[in-house]
Protein backbone atom coordinates (compact mmCIF):
# COMPACT_ATOMS: atom_id res chain seq x y z
CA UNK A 1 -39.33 15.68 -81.47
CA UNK A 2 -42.90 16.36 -81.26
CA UNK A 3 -42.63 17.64 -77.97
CA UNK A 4 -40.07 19.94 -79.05
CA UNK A 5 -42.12 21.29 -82.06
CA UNK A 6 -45.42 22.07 -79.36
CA UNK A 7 -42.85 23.57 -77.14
CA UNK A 8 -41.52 25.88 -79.89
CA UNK A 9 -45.29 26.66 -80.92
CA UNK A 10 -46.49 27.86 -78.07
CA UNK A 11 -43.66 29.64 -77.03
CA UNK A 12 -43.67 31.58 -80.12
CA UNK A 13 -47.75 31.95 -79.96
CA UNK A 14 -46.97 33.14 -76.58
CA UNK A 15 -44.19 35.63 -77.26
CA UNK A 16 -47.11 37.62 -80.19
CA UNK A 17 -49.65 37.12 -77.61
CA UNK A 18 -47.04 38.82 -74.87
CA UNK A 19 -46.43 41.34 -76.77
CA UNK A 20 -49.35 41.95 -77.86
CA UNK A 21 -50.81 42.57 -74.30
CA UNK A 22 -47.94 45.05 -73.60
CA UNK A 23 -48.57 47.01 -76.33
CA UNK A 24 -52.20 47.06 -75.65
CA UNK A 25 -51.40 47.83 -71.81
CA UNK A 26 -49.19 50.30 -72.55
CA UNK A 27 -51.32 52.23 -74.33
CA UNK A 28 -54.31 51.98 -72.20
CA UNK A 29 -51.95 53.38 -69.15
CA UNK A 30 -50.27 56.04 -72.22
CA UNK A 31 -54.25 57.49 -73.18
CA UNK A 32 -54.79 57.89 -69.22
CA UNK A 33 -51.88 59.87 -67.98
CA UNK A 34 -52.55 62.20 -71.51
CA UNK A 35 -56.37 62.08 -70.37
CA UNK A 36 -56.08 62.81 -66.81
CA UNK A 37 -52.86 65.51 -67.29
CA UNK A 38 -55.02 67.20 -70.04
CA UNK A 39 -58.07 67.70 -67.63
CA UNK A 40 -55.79 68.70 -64.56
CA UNK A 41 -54.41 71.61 -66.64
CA UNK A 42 -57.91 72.05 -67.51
CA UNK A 43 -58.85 72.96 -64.37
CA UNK A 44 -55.95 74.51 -63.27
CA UNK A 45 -56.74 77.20 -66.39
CA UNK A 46 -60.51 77.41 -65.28
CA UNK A 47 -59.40 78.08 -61.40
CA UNK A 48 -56.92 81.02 -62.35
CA UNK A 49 -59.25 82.74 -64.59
CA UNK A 50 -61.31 82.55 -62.01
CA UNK A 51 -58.79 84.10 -59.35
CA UNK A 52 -57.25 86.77 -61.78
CA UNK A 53 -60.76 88.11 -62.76
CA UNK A 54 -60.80 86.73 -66.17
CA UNK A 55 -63.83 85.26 -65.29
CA UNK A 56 -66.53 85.44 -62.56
CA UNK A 57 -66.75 83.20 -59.60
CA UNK A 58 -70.44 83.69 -59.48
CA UNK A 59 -72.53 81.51 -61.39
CA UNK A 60 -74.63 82.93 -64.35
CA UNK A 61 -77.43 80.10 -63.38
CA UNK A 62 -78.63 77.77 -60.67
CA UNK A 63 -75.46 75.72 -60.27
CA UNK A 64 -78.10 72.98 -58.94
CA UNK A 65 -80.49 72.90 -61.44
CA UNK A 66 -83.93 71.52 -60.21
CA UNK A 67 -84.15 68.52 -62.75
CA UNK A 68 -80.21 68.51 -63.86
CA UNK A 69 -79.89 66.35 -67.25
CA UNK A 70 -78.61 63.31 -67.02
CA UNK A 71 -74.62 62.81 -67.47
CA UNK A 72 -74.04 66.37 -67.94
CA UNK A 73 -70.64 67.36 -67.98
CA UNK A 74 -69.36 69.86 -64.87
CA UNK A 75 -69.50 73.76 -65.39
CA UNK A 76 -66.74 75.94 -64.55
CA UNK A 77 -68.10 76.97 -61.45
CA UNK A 78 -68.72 72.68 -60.36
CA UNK A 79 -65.18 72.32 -61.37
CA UNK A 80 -64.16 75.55 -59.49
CA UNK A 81 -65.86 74.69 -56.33
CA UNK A 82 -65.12 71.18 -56.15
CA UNK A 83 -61.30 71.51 -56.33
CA UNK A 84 -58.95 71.41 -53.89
CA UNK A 85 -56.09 74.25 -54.45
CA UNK A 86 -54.94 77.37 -52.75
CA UNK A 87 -53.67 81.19 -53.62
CA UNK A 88 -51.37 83.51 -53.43
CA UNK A 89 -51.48 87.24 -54.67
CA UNK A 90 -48.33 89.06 -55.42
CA UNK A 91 -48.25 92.75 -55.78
CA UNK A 92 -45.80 94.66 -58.55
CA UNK A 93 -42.67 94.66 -56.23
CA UNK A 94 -43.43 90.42 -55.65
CA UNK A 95 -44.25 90.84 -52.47
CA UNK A 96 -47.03 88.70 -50.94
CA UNK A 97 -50.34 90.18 -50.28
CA UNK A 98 -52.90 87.93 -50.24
CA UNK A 99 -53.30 84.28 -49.13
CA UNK A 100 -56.08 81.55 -49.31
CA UNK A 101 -55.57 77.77 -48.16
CA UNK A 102 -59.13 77.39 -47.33
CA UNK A 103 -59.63 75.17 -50.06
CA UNK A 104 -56.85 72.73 -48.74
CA UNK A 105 -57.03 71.28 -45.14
CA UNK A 106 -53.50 69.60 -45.23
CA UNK A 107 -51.17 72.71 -45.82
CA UNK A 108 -50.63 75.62 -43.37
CA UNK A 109 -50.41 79.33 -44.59
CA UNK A 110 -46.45 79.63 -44.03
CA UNK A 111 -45.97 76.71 -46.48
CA UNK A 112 -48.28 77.76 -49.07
CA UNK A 113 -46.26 80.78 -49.25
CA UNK A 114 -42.41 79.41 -49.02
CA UNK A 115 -43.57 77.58 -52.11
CA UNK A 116 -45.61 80.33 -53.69
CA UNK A 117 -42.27 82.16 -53.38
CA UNK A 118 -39.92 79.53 -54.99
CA UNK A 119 -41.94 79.43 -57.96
CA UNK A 120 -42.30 83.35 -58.44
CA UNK A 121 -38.53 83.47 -57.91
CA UNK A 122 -38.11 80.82 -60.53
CA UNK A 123 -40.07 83.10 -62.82
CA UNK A 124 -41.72 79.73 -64.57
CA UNK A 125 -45.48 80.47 -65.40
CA UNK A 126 -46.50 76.92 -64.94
CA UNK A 127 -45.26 73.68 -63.46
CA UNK A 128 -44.98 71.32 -60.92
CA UNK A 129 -43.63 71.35 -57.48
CA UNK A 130 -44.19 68.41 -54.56
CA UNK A 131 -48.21 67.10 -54.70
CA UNK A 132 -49.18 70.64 -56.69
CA UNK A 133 -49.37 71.51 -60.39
CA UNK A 134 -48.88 75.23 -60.07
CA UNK A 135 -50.14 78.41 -62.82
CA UNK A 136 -48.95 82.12 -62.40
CA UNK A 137 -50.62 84.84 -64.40
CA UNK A 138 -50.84 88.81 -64.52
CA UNK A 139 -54.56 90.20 -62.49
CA UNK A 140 -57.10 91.27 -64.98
CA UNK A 141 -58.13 94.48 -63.32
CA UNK A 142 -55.13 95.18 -60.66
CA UNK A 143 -51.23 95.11 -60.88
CA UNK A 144 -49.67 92.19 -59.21
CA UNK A 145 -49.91 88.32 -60.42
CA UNK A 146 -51.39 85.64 -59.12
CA UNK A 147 -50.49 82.01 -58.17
CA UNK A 148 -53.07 79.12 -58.50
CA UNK A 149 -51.44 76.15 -56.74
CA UNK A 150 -54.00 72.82 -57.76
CA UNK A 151 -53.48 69.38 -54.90
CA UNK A 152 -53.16 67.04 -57.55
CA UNK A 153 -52.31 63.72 -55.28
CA UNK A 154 -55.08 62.11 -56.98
CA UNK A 155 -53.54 62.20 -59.93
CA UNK A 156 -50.87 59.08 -58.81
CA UNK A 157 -53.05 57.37 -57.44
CA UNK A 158 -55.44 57.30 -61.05
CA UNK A 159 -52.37 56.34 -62.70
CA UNK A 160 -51.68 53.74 -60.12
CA UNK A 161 -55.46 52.30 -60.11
CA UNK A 162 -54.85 51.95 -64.02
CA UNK A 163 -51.66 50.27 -63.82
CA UNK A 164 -52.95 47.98 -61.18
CA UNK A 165 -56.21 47.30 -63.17
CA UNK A 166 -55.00 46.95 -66.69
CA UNK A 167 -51.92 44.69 -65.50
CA UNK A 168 -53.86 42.57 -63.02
CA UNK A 169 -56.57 42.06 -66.38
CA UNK A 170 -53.58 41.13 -68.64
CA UNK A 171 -51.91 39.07 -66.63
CA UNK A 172 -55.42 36.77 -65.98
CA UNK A 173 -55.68 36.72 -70.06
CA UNK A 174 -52.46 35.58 -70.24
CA UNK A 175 -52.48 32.71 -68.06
CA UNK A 176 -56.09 32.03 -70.19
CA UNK A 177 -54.53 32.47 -73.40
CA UNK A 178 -51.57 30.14 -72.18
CA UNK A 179 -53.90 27.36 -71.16
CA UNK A 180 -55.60 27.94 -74.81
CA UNK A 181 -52.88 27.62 -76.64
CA UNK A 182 -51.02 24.64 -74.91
CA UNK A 183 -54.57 23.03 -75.31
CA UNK A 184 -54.22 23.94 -79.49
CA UNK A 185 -50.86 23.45 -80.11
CA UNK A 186 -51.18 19.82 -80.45
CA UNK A 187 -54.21 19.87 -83.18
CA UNK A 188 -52.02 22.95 -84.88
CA UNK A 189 -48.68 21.40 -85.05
CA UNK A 190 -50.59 17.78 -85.89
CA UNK A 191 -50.10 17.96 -89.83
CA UNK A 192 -46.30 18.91 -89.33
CA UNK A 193 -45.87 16.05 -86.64
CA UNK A 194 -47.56 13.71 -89.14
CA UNK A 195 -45.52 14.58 -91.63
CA UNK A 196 -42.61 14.10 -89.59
CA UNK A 197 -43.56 10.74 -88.67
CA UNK A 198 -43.59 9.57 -91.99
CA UNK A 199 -40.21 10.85 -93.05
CA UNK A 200 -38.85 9.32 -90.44
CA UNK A 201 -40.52 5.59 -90.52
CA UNK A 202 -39.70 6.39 -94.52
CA UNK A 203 -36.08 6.67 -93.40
CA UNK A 204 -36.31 3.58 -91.42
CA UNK A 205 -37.95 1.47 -93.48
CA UNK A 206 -35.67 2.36 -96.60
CA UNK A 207 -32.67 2.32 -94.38
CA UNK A 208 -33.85 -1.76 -93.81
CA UNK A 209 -34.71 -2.62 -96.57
CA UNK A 210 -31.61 -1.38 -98.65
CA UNK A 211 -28.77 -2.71 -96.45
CA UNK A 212 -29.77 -6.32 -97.74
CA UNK A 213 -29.13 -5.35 -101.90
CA UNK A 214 -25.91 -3.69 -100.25
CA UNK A 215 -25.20 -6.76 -99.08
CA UNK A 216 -25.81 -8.87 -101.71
CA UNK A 217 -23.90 -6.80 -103.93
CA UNK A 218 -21.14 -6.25 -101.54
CA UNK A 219 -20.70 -10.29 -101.51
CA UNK A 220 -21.36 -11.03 -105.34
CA UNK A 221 -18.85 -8.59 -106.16
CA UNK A 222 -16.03 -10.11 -103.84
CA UNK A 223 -17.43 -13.33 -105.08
CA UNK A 224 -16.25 -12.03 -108.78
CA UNK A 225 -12.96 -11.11 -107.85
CA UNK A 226 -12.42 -14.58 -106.82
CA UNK A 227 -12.99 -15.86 -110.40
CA UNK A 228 -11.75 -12.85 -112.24
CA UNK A 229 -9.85 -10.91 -110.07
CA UNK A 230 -9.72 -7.50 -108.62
CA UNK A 231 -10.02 -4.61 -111.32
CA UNK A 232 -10.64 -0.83 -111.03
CA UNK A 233 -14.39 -1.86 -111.46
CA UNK A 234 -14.81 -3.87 -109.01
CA UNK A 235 -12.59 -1.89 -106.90
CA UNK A 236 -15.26 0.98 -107.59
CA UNK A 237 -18.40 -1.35 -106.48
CA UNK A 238 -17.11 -2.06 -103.49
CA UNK A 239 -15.92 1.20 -102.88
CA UNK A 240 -19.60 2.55 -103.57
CA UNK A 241 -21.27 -0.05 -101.64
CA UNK A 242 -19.56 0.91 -98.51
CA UNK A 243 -20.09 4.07 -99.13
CA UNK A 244 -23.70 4.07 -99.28
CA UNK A 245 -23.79 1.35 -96.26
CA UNK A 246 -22.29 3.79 -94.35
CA UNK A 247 -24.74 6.61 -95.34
CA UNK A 248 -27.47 4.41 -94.82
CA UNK A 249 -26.03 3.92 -90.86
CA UNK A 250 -26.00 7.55 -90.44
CA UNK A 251 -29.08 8.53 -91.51
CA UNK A 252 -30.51 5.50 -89.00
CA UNK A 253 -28.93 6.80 -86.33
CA UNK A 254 -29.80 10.71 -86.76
CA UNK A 255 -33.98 8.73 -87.37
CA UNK A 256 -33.03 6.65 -84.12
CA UNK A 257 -31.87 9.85 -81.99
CA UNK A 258 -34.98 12.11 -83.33
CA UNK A 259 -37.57 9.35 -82.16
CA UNK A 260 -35.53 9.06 -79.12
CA UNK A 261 -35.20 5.60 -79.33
CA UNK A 262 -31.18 5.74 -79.33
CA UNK A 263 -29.91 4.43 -75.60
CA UNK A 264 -28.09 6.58 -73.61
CA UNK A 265 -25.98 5.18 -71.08
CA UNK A 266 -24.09 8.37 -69.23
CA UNK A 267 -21.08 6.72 -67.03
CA UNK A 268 -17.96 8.83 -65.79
CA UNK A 269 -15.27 8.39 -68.59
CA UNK A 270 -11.73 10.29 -69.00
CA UNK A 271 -12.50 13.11 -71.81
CA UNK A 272 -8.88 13.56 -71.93
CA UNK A 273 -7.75 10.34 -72.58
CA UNK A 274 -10.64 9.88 -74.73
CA UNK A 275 -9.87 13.46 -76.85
CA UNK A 276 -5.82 12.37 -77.09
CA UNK A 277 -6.94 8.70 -78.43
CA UNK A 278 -8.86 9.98 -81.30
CA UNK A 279 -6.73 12.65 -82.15
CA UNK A 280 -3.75 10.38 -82.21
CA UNK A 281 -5.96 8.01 -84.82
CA UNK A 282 -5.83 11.11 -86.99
CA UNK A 283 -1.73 11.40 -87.22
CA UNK A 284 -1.20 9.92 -89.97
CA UNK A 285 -3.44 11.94 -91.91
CA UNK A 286 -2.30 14.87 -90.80
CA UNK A 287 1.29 13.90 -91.42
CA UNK A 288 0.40 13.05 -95.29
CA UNK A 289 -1.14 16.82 -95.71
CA UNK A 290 1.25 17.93 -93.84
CA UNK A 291 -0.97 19.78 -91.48
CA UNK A 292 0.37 21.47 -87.99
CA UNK A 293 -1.67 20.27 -85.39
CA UNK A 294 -1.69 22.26 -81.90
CA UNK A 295 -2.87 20.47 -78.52
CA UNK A 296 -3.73 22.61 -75.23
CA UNK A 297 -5.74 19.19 -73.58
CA UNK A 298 -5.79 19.54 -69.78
CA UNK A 299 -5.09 16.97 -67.70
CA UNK A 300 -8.04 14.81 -66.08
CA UNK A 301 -11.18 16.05 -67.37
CA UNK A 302 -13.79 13.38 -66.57
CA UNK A 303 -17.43 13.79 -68.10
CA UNK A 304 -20.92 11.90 -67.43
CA UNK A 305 -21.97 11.23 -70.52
CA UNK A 306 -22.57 8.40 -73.61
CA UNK A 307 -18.82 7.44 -73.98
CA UNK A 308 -19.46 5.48 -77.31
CA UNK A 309 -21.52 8.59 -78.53
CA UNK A 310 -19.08 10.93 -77.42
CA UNK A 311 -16.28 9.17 -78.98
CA UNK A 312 -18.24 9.27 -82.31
CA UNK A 313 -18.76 13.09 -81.79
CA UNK A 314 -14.97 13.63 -81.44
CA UNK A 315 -14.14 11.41 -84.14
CA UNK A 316 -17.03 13.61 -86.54
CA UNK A 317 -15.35 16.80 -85.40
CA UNK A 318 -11.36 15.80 -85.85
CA UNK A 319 -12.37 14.20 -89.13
CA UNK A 320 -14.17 17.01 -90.45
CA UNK A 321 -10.64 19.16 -89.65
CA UNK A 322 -8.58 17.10 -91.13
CA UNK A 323 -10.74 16.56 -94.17
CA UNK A 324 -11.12 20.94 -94.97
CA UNK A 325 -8.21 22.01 -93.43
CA UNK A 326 -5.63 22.93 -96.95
CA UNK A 327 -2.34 21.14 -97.02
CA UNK A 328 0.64 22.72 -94.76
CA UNK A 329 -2.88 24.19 -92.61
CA UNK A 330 -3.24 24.34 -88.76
CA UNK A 331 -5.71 22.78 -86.51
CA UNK A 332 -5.99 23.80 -82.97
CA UNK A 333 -7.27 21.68 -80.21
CA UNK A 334 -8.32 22.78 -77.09
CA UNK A 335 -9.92 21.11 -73.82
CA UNK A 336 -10.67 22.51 -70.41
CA UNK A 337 -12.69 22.09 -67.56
CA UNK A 338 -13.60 25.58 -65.38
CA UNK A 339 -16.95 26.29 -63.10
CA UNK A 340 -18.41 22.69 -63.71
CA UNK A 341 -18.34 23.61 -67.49
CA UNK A 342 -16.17 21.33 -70.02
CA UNK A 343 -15.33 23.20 -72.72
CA UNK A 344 -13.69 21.54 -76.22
CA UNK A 345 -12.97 23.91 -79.57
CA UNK A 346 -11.59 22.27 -82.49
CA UNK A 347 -10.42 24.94 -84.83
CA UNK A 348 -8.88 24.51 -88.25
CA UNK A 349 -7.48 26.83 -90.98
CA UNK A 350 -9.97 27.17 -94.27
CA UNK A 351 -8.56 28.73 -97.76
CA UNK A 352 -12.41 29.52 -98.49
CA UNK A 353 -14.84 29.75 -95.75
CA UNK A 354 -18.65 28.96 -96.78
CA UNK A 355 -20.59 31.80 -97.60
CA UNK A 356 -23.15 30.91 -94.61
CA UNK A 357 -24.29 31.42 -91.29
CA UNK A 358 -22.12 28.41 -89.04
CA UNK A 359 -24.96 27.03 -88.08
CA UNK A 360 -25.83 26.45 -91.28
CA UNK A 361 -23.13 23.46 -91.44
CA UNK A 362 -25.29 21.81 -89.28
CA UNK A 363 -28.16 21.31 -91.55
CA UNK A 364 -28.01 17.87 -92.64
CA UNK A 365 -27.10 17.36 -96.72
CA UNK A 366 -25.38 20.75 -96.49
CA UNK A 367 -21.84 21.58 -97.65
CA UNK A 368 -20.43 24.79 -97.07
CA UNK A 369 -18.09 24.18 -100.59
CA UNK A 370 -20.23 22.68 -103.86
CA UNK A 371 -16.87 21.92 -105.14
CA UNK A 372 -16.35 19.33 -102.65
CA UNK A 373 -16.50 15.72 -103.87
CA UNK A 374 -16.41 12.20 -103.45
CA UNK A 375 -12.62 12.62 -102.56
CA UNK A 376 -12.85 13.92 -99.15
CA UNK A 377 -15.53 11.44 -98.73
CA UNK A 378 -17.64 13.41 -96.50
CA UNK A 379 -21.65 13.17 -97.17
CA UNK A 380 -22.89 16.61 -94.96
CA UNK A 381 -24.47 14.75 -92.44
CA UNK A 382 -21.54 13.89 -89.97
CA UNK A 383 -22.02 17.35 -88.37
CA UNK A 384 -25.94 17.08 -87.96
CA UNK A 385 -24.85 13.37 -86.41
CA UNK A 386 -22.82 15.60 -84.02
CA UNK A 387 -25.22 17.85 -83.26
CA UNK A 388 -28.25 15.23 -82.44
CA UNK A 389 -25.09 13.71 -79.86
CA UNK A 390 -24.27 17.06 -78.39
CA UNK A 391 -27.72 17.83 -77.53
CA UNK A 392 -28.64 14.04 -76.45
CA UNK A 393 -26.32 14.22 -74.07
CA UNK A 394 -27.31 17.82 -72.47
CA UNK A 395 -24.74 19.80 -74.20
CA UNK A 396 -24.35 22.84 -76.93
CA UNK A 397 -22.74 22.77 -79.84
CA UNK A 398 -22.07 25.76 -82.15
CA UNK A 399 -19.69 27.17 -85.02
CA UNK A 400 -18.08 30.64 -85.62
CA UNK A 401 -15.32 31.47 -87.93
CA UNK A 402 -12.32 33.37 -86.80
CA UNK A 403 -10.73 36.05 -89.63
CA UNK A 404 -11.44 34.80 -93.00
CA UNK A 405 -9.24 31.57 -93.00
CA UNK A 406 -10.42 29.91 -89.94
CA UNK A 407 -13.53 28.18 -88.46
CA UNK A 408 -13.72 26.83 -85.04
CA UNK A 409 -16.57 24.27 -83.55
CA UNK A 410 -17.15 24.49 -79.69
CA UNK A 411 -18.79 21.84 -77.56
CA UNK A 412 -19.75 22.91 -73.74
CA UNK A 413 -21.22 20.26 -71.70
């Protein structure tokens, strides 16, 4: 159990703490493709200003001053020089007149202009085509446009560096906020697991110490009826006492399975034979509310599991159909083995269906119907007994309901 709890702690620390990290990745890699994008079509707009004659490619200063400032930002003629881009002029009729690729080593003057010429065609202004973010604008002083293509292959490979970076630095917190938290979890969860403890040893203990007043009772009462006879009040004691002897077993065994100290001994049994064997049990009870009972078991369907545990799971789960299912109601049983799975559904017809989640029945104490009583003699623990049982012997239990007058349990082992 307290394994279980520090399992569920740091898997849940460790889901905020992924997330976390992704968000915080995410955004680091977001802010750098804005960042670098924003400064690419910042020099793209400083380079074709420069070629249309919006501004002068000659610098109004020393563009290496003789005792530069420290960290001071690039001019427009540092950015214009040190950027790697080519040009094409067009004159009015879109015919190409001028072209310079002596700013780019890797792309030959044919090229420059078959793509220079898809992109006037196109008749976009701005854009992107192969390695080049591209910007087409009207000459200041002459007819004609011009095309400022801008190499921006660095551009990947910034985002890539990022990506690499930030990832490779989350994923080295992660592990270090893994081994944190594992190292944690036991000090955090240590009030909870305390408290735990003590319900449970309470649960023990009480469970002990009561069965010998049930006892006593149990035998002064009989030992009454042999002086006095049997009477409704006596018949009520006994009644009672058995009763409460039997909640008293239950609750040891859920204590016993939580503290794993209930045996398991897994053998190859007949689930079939087993299935039919408590089902038949239940005949006569279903005959009296006259309830139509449906079989689909298949033939030899072994499992390796608890057989004695098992049967007490089977018996929970047929009991608890025949105890809610309305007179002149159906229960369906079903049992099949496919793909190394076993699969058993016990489903049963239900006037009023609880007002619930399913899994909700399995809370222990619960009852899906406060109108239920002492008749049907159930206590809302049987199905949190077959739930501990299920999952003790490596299988998964769960509830759904089917329309609005039916509620099926499935066990898949």
């Amino acid at each position: 159990m307290i394994k279980t709890l520090q399992k569920k702690f740091v898997f849940t620390a460790m889901t905020a703490i992924s997330v976390l990290i992704l968000l915080l990745l995410g955004a680091i890699n977001v802010a750098n493709i804005i960042f670098v994008g924003k400064e690419i079509d910042k020099t793209l707009e400083i380079i074709t200003d420069m070629e249309t004659g919006i501004k002068s490619q000659t610098p109004k200063f020393d563009p290496v001053p003789h005792n530069p400032p420290t960290g001071m930002p690039k001019n427009d003629y540092d950015v214009f020089m040190s950027s790697n881009f080519f040009v094409v002029r067009f004159d009015s009729q879109g015919n190409i007149v001028y072209t310079d690729v002596s700013r780019t080593s890797s792309l030959p003057e044919e090229e420059a202009q078959n793509l220079a010429l898809q992109i006037y065609n196109s008749g976009n202004e701005t854009g992107k085509i192969q390695r080049f973010r591209y910007m087409v604008r009207n000459n200041y002083e002459t007819s004609g446009k011009t095309a400022v293509f801008l190499d921006t292959s660095g551009e990947s490979f910034s985002y890539f560096r990022v990506l690499v970076l930030s990832a490779s630095i989350g994923l080295v917190c992660w592990v270090l906020m893994l081994v944190f938290v594992i190292l944690l979890s036991r000090k955090a969860i240590r009030p909870i697991a305390e408290n735990i403890e003590k319900q449970k040893q309470f649960i023990t203990n009480a469970g002990h110490e009561i069965k010998t007043p049930l006892a006593i009772i149990q035998s002064n009462t009989e030992a009454m009826e042999l002086y006095n006879g049997e009477n409704k009040w006596s018949r009520n004691i006994k009644e009672q006492t058995v009763r409460l002897s039997t909640l008293m077993k239950h609750l040891l065994t859920l204590a016993r399975m939580d503290e794993g100290a209930e045996q398991i001994n897994p053998a190859n049994f007949s689930l079939t034979d087993t299935l039919k064997k408590i089902v038949n049990s239940f005949l006569q009870s279903v005959e009296e509310k006259k309830i139509c009972l449906w079989t689909e078991i298949q033939d030899d369907v072994s499992l390796y599991a608890d057989r004695l545990q098992i049967e007490q799971l089977l018996t929970i789960l047929v009991d608890n159909a025949v105890k809610y299912t309305d007179d002149s109601g159906t229960i369906n049983v079903f049992l099949e083995k496919s793909d190394n799975h076993v699969t058993l559904k016990i489903q049963n017809t239900c006037t009023n269906l609880p007002e619930v989640s399913p899994e909700k029945l399995f809370d222990r104490f619960y009852r899906g119907d406060s109108s239920r009583n002492q008749k049907q003699g159930g206590y809302g623990i049987g199905l949190a007994i077959a739930k501990s049982i299920t999952e003790a012997n490596k299988g998964k239990i769960s509830a759904f309901y089917i329309g609005s007058d039916s509620i099926c349990f499935s066990v898949t082992f």
